[in-house]
N, C-alpha and C. Protein backbone atom coordinates (compact mmCIF):
# COMPACT_ATOMS: atom_id res chain seq x y z
N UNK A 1 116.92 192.03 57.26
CA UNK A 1 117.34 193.00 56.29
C UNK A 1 118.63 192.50 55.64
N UNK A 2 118.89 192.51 54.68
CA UNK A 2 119.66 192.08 53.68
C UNK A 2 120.79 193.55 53.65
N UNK A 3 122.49 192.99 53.66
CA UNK A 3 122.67 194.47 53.65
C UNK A 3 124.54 193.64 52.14
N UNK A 4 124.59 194.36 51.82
CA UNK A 4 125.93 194.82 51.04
C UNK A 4 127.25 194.66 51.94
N UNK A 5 127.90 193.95 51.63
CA UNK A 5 129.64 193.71 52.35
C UNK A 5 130.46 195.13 51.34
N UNK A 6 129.71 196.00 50.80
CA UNK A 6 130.29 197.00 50.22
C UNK A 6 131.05 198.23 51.20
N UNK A 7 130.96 198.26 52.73
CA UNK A 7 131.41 199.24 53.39
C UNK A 7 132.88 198.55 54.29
N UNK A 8 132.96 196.95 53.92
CA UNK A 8 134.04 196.60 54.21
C UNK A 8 135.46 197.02 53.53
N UNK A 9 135.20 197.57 52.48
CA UNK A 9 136.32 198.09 51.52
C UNK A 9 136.79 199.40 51.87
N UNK A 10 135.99 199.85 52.69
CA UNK A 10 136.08 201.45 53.07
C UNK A 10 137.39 201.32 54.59
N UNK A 11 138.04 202.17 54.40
CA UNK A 11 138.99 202.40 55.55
C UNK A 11 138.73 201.89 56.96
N UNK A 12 137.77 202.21 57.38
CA UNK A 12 137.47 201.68 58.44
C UNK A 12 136.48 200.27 58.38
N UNK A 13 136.04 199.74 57.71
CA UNK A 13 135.84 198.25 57.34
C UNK A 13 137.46 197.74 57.11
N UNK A 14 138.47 198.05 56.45
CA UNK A 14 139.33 197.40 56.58
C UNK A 14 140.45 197.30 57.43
N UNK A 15 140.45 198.77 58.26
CA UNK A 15 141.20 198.42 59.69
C UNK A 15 140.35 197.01 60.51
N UNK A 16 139.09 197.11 60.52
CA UNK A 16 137.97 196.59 61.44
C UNK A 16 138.39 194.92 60.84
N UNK A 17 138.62 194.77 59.70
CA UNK A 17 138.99 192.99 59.22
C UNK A 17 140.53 192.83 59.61
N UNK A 18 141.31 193.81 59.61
CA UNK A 18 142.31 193.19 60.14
C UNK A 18 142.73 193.20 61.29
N UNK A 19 141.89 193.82 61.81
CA UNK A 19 141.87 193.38 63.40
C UNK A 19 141.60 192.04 63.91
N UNK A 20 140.38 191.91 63.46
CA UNK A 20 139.44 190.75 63.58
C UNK A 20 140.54 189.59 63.06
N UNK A 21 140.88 189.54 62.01
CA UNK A 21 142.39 188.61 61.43
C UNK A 21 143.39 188.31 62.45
N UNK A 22 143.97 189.60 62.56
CA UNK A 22 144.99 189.54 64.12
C UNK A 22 144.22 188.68 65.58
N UNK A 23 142.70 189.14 66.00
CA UNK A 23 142.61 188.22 66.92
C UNK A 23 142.25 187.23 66.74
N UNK A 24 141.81 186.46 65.69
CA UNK A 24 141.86 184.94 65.40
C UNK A 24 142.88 184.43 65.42
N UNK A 25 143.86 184.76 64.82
CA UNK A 25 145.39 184.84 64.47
C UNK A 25 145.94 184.47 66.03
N UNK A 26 145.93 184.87 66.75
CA UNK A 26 145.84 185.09 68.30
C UNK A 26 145.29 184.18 69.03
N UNK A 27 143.97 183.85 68.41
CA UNK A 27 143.52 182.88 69.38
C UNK A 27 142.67 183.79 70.43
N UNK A 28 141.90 184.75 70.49
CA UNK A 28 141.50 185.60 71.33
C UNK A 28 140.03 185.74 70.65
N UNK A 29 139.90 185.31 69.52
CA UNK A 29 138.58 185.29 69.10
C UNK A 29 138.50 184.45 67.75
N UNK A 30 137.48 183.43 68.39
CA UNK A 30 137.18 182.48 67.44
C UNK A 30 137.00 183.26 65.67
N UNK A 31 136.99 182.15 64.63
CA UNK A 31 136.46 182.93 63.37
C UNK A 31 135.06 183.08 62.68
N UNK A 32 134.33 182.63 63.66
CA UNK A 32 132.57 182.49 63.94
C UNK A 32 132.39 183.99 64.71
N UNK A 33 132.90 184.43 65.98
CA UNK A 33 133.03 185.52 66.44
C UNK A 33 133.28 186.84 65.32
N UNK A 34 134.35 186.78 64.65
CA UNK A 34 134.84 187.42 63.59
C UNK A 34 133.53 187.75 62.96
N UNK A 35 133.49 186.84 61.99
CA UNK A 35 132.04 186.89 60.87
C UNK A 35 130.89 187.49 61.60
N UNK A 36 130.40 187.26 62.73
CA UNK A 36 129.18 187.89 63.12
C UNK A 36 129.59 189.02 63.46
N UNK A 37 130.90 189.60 63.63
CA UNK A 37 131.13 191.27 64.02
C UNK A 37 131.22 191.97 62.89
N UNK A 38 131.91 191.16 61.51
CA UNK A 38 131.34 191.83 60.15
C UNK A 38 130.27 191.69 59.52
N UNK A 39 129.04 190.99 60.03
CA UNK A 39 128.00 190.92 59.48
C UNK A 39 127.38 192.27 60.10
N UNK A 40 127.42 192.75 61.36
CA UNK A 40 127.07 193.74 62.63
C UNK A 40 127.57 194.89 61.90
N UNK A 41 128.99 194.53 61.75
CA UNK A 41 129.26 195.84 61.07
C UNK A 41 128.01 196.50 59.44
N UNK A 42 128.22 195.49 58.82
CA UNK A 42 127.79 195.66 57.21
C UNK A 42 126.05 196.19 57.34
N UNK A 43 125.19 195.88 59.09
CA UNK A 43 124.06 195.85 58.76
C UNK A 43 124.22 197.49 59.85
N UNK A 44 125.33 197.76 60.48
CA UNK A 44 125.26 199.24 60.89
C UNK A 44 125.46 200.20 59.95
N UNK A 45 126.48 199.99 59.23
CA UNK A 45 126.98 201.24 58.44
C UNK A 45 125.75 201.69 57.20
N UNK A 46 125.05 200.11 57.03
CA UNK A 46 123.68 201.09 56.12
C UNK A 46 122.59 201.53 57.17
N UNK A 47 122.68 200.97 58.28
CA UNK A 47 121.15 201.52 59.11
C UNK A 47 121.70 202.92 59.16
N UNK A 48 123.35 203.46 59.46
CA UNK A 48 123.50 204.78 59.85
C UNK A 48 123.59 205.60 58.88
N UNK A 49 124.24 205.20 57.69
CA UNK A 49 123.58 206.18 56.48
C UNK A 49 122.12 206.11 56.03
N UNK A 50 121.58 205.51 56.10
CA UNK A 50 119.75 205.66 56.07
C UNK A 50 119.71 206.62 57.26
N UNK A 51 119.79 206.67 58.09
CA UNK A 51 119.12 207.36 59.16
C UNK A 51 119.75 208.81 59.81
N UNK A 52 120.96 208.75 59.39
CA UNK A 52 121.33 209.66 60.42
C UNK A 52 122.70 210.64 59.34
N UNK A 53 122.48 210.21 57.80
CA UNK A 53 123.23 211.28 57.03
C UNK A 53 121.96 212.13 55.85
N UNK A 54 121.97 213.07 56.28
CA UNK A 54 120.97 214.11 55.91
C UNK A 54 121.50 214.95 54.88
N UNK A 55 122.51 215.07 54.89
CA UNK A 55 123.41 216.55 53.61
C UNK A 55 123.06 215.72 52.34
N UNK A 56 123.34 216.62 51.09
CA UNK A 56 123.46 216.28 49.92
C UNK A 56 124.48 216.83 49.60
N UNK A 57 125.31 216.51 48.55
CA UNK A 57 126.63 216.66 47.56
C UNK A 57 126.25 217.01 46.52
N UNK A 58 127.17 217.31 45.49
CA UNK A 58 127.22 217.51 44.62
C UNK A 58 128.30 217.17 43.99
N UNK A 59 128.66 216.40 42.73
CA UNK A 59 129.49 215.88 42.57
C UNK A 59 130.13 216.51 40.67
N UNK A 60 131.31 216.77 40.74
CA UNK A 60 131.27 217.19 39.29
C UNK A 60 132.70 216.73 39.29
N UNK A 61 133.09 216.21 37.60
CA UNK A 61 134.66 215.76 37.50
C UNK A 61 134.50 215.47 36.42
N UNK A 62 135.56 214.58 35.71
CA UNK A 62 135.58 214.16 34.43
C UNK A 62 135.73 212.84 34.50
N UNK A 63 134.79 212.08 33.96
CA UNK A 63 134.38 210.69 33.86
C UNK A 63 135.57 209.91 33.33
N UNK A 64 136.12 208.86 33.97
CA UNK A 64 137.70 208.33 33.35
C UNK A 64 136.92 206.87 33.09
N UNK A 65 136.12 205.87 33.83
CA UNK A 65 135.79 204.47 33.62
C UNK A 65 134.23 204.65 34.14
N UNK A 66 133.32 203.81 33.73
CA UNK A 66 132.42 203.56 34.43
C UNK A 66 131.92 202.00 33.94
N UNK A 67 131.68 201.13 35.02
CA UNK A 67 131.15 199.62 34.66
C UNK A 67 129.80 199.61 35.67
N UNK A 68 129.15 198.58 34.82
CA UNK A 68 127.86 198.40 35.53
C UNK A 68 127.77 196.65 35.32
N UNK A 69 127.64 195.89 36.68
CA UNK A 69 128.07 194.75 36.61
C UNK A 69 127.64 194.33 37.93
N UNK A 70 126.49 192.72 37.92
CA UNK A 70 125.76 192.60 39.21
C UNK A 70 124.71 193.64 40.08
N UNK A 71 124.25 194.76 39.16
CA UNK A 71 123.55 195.68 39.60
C UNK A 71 124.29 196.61 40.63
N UNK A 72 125.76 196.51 39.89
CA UNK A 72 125.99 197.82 40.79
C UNK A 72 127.30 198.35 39.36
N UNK A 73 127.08 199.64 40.40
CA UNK A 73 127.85 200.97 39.23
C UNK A 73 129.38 201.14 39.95
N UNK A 74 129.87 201.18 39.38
CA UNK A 74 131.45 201.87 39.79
C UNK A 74 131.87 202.85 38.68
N UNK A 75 131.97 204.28 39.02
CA UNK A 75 132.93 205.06 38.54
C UNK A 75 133.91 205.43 39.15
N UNK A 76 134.93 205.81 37.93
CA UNK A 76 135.91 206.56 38.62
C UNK A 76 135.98 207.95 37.86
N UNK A 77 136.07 209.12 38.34
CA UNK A 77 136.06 210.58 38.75
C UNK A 77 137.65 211.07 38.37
N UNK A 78 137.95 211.80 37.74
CA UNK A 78 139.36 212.20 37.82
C UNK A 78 138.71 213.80 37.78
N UNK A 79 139.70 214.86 38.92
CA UNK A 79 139.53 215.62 38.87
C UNK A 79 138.05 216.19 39.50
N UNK A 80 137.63 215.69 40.62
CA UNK A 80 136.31 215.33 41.04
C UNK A 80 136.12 216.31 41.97
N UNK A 81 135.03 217.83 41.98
CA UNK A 81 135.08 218.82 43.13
C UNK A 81 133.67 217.93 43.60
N UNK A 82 133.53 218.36 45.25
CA UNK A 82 132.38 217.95 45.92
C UNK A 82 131.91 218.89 46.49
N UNK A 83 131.17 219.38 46.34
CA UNK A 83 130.46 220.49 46.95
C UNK A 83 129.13 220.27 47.65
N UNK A 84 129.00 220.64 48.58
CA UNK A 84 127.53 221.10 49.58
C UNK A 84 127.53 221.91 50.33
N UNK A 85 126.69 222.60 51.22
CA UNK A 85 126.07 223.88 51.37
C UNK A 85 126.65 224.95 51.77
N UNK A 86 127.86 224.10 52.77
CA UNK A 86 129.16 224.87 53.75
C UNK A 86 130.57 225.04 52.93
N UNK A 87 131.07 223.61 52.11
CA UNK A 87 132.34 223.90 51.57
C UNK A 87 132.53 222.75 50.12
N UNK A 88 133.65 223.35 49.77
CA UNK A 88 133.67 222.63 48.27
C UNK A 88 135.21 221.92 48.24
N UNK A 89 135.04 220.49 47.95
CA UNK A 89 136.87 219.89 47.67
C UNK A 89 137.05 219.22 46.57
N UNK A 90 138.20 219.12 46.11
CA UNK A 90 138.36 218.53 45.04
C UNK A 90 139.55 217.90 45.16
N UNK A 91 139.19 216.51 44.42
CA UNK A 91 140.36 215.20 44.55
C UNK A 91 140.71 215.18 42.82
N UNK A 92 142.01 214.82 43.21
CA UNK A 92 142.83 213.84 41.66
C UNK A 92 142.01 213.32 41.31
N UNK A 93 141.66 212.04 42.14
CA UNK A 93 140.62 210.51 41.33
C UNK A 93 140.16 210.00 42.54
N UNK A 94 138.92 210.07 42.30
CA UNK A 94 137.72 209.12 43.36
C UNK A 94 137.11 207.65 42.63
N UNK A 95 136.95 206.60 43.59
CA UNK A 95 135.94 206.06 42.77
C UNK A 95 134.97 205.95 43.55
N UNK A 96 133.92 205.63 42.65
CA UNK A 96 132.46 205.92 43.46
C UNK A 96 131.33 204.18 42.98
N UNK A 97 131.35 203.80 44.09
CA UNK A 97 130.37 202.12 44.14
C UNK A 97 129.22 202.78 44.40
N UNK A 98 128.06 202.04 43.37
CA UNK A 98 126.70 202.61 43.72
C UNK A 98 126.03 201.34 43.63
N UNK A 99 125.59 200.79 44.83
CA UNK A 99 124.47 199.87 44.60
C UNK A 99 123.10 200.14 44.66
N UNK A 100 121.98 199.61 44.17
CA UNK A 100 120.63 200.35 44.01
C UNK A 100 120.00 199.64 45.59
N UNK A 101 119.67 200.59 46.25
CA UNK A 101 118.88 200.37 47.90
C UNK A 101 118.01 199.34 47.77
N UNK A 102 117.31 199.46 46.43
CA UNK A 102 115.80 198.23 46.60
C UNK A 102 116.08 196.77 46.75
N UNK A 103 117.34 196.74 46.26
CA UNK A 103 117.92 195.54 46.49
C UNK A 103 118.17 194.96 47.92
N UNK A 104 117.98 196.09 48.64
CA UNK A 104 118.43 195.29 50.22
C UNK A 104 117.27 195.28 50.94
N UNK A 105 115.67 195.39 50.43
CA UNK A 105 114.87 195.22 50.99
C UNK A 105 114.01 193.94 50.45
N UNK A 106 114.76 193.04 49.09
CA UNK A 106 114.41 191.63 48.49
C UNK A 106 114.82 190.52 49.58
């Protein structure tokens, strides 16, 4: 399965690389070790949103940028409420990466 290095950018993909940095850095783990724990990572975080996130959103704001580039979308949201079934929030500015799924089954 083919998966997206797109969840490395996310907070916890990037605590998770600089860890991995620090123990190479260290000498406590090779940088072959490293790479196969972010490859592990990149092919969990889509098996667990395929499988095991069920809610839907709703997304409403005012459109500030949007690019479409390499088959993927990035907006950014200013003023962005999220709503689903239980509660509703709203941020300053989100941005939002959309890559198309069919791509990770080529």
């Amino acid at each position: 399965m083919a998966t997206f290095e797109l969840y490395r950018r996310s907070t916890i993909g990037m605590c998770l690389t600089e860890t991995l940095d620090e123990m190479v850095d260290n000498g406590v783990l090779s940088p072959e070790l490293a790479i196969q724990v972010l490859v592990q990572f990149d092919k969990s975080m889509t098996e667990a949103l395929e499988s095991q996130v069920k809610s839907k959103v709703t997304i409403k704001g005012h459109l500030h940028t949007y690019r479409f580039c390499d088959n993927v979308w990035t907006f950014i949201l200013q003023d962005a409420t999220f709503k689903n079934e239980d509660s509703s929030e709203t941020v300053s500015r989100v941005k939002i990466v959309a890559c198309d799924s069919k791509l990770l089954t080529q």
